[in-house]
N, C-alpha and C. Protein backbone atom coordinates (compact mmCIF):
# COMPACT_ATOMS: atom_id res chain seq x y z
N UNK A 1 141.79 130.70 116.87
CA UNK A 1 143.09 130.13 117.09
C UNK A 1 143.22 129.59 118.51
N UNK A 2 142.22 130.18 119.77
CA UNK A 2 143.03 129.86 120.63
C UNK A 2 142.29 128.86 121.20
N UNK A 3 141.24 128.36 120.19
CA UNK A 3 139.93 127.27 120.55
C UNK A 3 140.56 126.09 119.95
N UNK A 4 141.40 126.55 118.60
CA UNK A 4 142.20 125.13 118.36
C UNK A 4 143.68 124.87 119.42
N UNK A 5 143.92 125.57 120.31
CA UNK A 5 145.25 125.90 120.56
C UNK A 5 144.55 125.01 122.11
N UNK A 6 143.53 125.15 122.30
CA UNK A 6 143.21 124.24 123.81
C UNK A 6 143.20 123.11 123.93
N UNK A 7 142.10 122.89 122.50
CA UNK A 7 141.57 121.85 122.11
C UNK A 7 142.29 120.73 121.86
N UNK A 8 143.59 120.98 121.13
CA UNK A 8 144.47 120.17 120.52
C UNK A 8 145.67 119.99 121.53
N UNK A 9 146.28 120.74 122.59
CA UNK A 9 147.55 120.92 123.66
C UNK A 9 146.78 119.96 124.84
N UNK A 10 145.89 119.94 125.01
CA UNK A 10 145.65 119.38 126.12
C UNK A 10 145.60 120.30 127.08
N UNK A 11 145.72 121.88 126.97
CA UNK A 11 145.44 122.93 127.61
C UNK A 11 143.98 122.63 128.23
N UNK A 12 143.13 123.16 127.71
CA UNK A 12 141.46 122.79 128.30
C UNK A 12 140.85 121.48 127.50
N UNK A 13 140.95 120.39 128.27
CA UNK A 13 140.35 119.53 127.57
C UNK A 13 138.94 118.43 128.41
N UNK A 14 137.87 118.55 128.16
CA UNK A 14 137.11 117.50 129.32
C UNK A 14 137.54 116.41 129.82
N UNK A 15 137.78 115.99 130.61
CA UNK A 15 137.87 114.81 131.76
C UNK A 15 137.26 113.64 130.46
N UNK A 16 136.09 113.08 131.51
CA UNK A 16 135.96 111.86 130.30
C UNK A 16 134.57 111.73 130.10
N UNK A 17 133.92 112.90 130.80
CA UNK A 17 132.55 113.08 130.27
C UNK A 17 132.02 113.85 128.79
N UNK A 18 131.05 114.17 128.36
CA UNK A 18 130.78 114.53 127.12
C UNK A 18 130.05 115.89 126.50
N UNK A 19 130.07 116.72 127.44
CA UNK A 19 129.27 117.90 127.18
C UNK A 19 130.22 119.12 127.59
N UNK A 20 129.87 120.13 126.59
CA UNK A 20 130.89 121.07 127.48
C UNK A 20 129.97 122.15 127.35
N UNK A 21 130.05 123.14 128.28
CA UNK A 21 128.63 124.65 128.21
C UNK A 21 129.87 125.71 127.94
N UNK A 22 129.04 126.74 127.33
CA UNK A 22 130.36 127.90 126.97
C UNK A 22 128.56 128.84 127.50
N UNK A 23 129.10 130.01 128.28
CA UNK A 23 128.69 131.24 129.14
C UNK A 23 129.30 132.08 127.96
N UNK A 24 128.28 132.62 128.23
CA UNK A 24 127.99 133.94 126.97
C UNK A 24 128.59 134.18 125.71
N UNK A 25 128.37 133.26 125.36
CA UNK A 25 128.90 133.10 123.66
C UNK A 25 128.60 133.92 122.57
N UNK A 26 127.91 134.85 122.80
CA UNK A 26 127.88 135.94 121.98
C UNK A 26 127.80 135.63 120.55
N UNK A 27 128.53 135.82 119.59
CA UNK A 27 128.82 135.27 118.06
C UNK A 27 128.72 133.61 117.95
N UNK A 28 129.00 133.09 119.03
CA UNK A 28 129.05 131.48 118.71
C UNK A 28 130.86 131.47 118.53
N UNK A 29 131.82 131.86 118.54
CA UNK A 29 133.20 131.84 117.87
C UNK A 29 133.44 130.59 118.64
N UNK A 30 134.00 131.06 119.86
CA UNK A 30 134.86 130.35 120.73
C UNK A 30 133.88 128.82 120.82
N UNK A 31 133.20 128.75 121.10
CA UNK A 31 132.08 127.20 120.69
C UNK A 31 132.31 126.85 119.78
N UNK A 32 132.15 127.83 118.91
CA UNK A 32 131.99 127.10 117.51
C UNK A 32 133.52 126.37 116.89
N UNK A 33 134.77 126.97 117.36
CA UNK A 33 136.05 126.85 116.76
C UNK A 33 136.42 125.44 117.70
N UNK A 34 136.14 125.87 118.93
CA UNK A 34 136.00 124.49 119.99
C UNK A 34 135.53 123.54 119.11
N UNK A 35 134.36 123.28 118.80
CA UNK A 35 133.52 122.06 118.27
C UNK A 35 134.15 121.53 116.95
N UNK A 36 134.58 122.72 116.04
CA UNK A 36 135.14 122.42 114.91
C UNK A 36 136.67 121.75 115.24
N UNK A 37 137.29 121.81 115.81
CA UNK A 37 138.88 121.59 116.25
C UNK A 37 138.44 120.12 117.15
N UNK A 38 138.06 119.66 117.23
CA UNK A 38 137.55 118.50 118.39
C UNK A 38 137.51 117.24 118.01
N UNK A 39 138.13 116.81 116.95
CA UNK A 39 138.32 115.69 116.49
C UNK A 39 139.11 114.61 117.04
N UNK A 40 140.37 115.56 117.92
CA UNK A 40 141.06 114.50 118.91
C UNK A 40 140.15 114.36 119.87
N UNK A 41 139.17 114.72 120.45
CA UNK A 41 138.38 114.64 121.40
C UNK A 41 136.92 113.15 121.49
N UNK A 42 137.85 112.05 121.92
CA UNK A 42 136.61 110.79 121.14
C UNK A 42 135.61 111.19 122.66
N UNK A 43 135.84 111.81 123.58
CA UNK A 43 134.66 111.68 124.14
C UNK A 43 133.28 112.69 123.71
N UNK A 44 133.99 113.90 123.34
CA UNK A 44 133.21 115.07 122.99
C UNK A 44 131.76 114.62 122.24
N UNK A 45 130.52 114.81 122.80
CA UNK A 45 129.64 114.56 121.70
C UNK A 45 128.90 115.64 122.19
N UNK A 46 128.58 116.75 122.81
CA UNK A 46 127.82 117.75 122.97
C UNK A 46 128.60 119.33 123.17
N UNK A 47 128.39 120.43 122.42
CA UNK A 47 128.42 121.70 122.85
C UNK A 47 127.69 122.77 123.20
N UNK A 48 127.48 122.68 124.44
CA UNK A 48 126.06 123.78 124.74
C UNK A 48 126.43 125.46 124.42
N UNK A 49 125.76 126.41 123.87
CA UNK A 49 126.38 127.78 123.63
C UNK A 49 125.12 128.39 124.36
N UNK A 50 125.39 129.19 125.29
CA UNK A 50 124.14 129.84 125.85
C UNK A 50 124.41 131.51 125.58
N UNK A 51 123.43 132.36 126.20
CA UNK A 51 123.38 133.71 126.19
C UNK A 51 122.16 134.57 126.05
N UNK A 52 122.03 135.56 126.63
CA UNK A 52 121.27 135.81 126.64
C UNK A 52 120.36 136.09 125.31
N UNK A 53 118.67 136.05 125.67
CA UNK A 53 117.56 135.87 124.76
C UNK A 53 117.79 136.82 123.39
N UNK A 54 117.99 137.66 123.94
CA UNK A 54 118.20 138.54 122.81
C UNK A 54 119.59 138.14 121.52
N UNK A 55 120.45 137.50 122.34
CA UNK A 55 121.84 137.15 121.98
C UNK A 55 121.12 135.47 120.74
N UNK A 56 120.21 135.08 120.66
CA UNK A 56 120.00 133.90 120.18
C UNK A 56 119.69 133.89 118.68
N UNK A 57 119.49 134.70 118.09
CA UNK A 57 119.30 135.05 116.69
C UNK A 57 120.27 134.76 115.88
N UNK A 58 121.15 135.52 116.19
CA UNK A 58 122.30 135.67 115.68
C UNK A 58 123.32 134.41 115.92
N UNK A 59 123.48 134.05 117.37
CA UNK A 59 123.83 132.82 117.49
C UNK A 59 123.40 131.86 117.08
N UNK A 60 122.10 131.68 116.98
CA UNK A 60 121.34 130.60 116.32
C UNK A 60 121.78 129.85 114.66
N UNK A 61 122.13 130.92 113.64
CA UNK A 61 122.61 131.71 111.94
C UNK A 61 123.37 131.27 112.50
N UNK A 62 124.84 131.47 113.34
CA UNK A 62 126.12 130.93 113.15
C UNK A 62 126.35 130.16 113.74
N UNK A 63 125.61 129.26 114.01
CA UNK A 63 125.36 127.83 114.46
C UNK A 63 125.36 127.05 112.56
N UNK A 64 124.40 127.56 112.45
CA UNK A 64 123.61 127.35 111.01
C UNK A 64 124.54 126.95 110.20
N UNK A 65 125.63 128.36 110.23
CA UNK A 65 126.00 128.25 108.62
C UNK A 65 127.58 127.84 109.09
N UNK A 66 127.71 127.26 110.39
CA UNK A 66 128.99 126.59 110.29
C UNK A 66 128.96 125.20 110.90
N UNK A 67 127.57 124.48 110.69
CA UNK A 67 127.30 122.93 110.71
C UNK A 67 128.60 122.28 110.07
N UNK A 68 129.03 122.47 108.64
CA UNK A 68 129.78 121.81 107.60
C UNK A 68 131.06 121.33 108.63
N UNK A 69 131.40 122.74 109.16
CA UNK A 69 133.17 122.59 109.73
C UNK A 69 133.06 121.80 111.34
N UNK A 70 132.05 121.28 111.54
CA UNK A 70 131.94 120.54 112.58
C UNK A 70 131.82 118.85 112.75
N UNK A 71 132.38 118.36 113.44
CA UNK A 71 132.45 116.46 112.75
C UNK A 71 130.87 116.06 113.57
N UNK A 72 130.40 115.10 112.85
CA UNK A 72 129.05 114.81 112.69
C UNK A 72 128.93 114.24 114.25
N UNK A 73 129.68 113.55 115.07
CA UNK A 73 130.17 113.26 116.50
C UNK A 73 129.30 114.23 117.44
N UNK A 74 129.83 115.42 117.24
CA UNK A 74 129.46 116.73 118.01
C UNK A 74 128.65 117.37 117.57
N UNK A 75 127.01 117.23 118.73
CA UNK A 75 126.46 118.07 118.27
C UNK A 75 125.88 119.19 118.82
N UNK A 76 126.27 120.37 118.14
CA UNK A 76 126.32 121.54 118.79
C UNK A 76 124.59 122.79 119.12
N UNK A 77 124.34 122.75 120.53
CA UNK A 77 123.25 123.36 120.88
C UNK A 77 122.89 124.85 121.59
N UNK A 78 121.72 125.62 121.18
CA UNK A 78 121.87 127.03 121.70
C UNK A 78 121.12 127.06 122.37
N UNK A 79 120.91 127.75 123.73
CA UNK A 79 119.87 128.17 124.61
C UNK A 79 120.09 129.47 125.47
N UNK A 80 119.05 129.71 125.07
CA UNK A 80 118.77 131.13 125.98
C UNK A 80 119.41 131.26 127.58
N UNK A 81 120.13 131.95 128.20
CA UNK A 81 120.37 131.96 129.99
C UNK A 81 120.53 132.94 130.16
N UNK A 82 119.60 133.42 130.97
CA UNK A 82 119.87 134.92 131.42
C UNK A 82 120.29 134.35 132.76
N UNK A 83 121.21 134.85 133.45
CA UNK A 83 122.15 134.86 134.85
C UNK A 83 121.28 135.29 135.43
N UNK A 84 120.86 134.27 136.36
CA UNK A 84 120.54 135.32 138.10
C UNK A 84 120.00 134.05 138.88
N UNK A 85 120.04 134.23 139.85
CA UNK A 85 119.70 133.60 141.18
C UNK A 85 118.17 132.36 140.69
N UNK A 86 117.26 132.74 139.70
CA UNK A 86 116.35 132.15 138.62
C UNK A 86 116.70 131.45 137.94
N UNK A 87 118.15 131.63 137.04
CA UNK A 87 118.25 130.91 135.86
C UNK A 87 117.93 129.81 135.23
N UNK A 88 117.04 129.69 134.88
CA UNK A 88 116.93 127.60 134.16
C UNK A 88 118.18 127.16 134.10
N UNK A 89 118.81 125.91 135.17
CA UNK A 89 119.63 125.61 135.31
C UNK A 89 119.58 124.58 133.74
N UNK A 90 120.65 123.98 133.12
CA UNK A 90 120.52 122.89 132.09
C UNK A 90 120.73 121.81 132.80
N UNK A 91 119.51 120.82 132.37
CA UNK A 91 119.70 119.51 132.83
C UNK A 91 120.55 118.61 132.98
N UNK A 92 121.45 118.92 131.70
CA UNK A 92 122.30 118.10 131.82
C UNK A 92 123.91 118.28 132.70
N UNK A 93 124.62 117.42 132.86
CA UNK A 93 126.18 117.93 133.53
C UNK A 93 127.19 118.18 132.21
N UNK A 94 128.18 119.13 132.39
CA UNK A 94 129.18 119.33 131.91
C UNK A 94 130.68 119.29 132.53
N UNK A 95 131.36 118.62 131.86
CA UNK A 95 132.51 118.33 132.41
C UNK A 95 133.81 119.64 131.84
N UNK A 96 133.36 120.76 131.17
CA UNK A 96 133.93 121.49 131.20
C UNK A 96 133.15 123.07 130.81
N UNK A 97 133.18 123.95 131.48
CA UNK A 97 132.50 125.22 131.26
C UNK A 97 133.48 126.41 130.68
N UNK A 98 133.27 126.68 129.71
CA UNK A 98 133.89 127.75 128.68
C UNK A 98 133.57 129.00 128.92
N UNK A 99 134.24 130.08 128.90
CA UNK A 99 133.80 131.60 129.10
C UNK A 99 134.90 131.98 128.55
N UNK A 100 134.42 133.29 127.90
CA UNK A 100 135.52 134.29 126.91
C UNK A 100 134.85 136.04 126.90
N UNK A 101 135.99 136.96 127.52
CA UNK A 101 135.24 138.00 127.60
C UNK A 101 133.27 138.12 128.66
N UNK A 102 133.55 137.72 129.46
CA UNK A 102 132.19 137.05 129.54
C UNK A 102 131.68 138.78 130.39
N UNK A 103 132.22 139.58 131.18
CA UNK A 103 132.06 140.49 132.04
C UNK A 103 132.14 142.06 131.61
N UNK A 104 131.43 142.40 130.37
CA UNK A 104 131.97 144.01 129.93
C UNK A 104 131.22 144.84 130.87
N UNK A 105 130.65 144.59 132.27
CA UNK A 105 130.06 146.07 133.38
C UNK A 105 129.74 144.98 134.44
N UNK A 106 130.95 145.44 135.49
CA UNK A 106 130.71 144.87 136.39
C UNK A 106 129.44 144.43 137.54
N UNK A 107 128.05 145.19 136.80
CA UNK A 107 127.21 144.96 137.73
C UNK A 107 126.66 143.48 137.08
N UNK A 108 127.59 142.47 136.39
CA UNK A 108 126.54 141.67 136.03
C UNK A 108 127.68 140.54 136.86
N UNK A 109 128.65 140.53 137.39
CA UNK A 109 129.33 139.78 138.47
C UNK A 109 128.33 138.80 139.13
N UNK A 110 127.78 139.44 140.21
CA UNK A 110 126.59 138.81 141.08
C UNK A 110 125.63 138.04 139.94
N UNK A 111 125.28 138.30 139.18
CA UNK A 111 124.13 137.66 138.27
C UNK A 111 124.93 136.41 137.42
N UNK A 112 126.46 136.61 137.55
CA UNK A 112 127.24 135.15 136.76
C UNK A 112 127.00 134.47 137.98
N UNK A 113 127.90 134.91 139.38
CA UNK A 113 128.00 133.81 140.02
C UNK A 113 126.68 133.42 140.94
N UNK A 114 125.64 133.98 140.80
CA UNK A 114 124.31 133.37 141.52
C UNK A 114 124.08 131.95 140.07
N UNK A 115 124.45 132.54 138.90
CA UNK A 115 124.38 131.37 137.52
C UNK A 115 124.80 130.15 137.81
């Protein structure tokens, strides 16, 4: 609800570039409801969902099995990021960065913002 509630208010919406990254996406939800709700969005053509390696399985499947509810415009991508001062930065720019719940033990603070 609150991915259509951004998406559509003009609450969080990208500037006029075309990619947006979502930080630790866990299930894929908040990406995924983003991408699906994005139809007013004519610039939108990319959603990056990252998280950590282990986190990609599962994200990967609900990528999968919710292609249908997404407009053919946007197309939505997963990659591995583990946070730290290392991280494979993504090549590309994003004109808006998504996070939800992103911090459950504070020792991983330093390892977002070295990200």
């Amino acid at each position: 609800a609150a991915a259509q509630v951004f998406s559509s208010s003009g609450v969080i919406q990208p500037s006029s570039n075309d990619s947006i990254l979502e930080l630790g996406s866990g299930l894929g939800v908040m990406g995924l409801a983003y991408a699906a709700t994005s139809s007013g969005l004519d610039d939108l053509t990319s959603i990056v969902l990252t998280d950590c390696a282990a986190a990609m399985p599962l994200l990967e499947y609900n990528v999968a099995q919710n292609k249908h509810a997404i407009p053919d415009k946007v197309e939505v991508k997963t990659k591995a990021l583990q946070w730290s001062e290392q991280a494979e930065k993504p090549e590309e720019t994003f004109s808006l960065i998504l996070g939800s719940d992103l911090l459950y033990n504070i020792q991983f603070i330093p390892a977002l913002v070295a990200t």
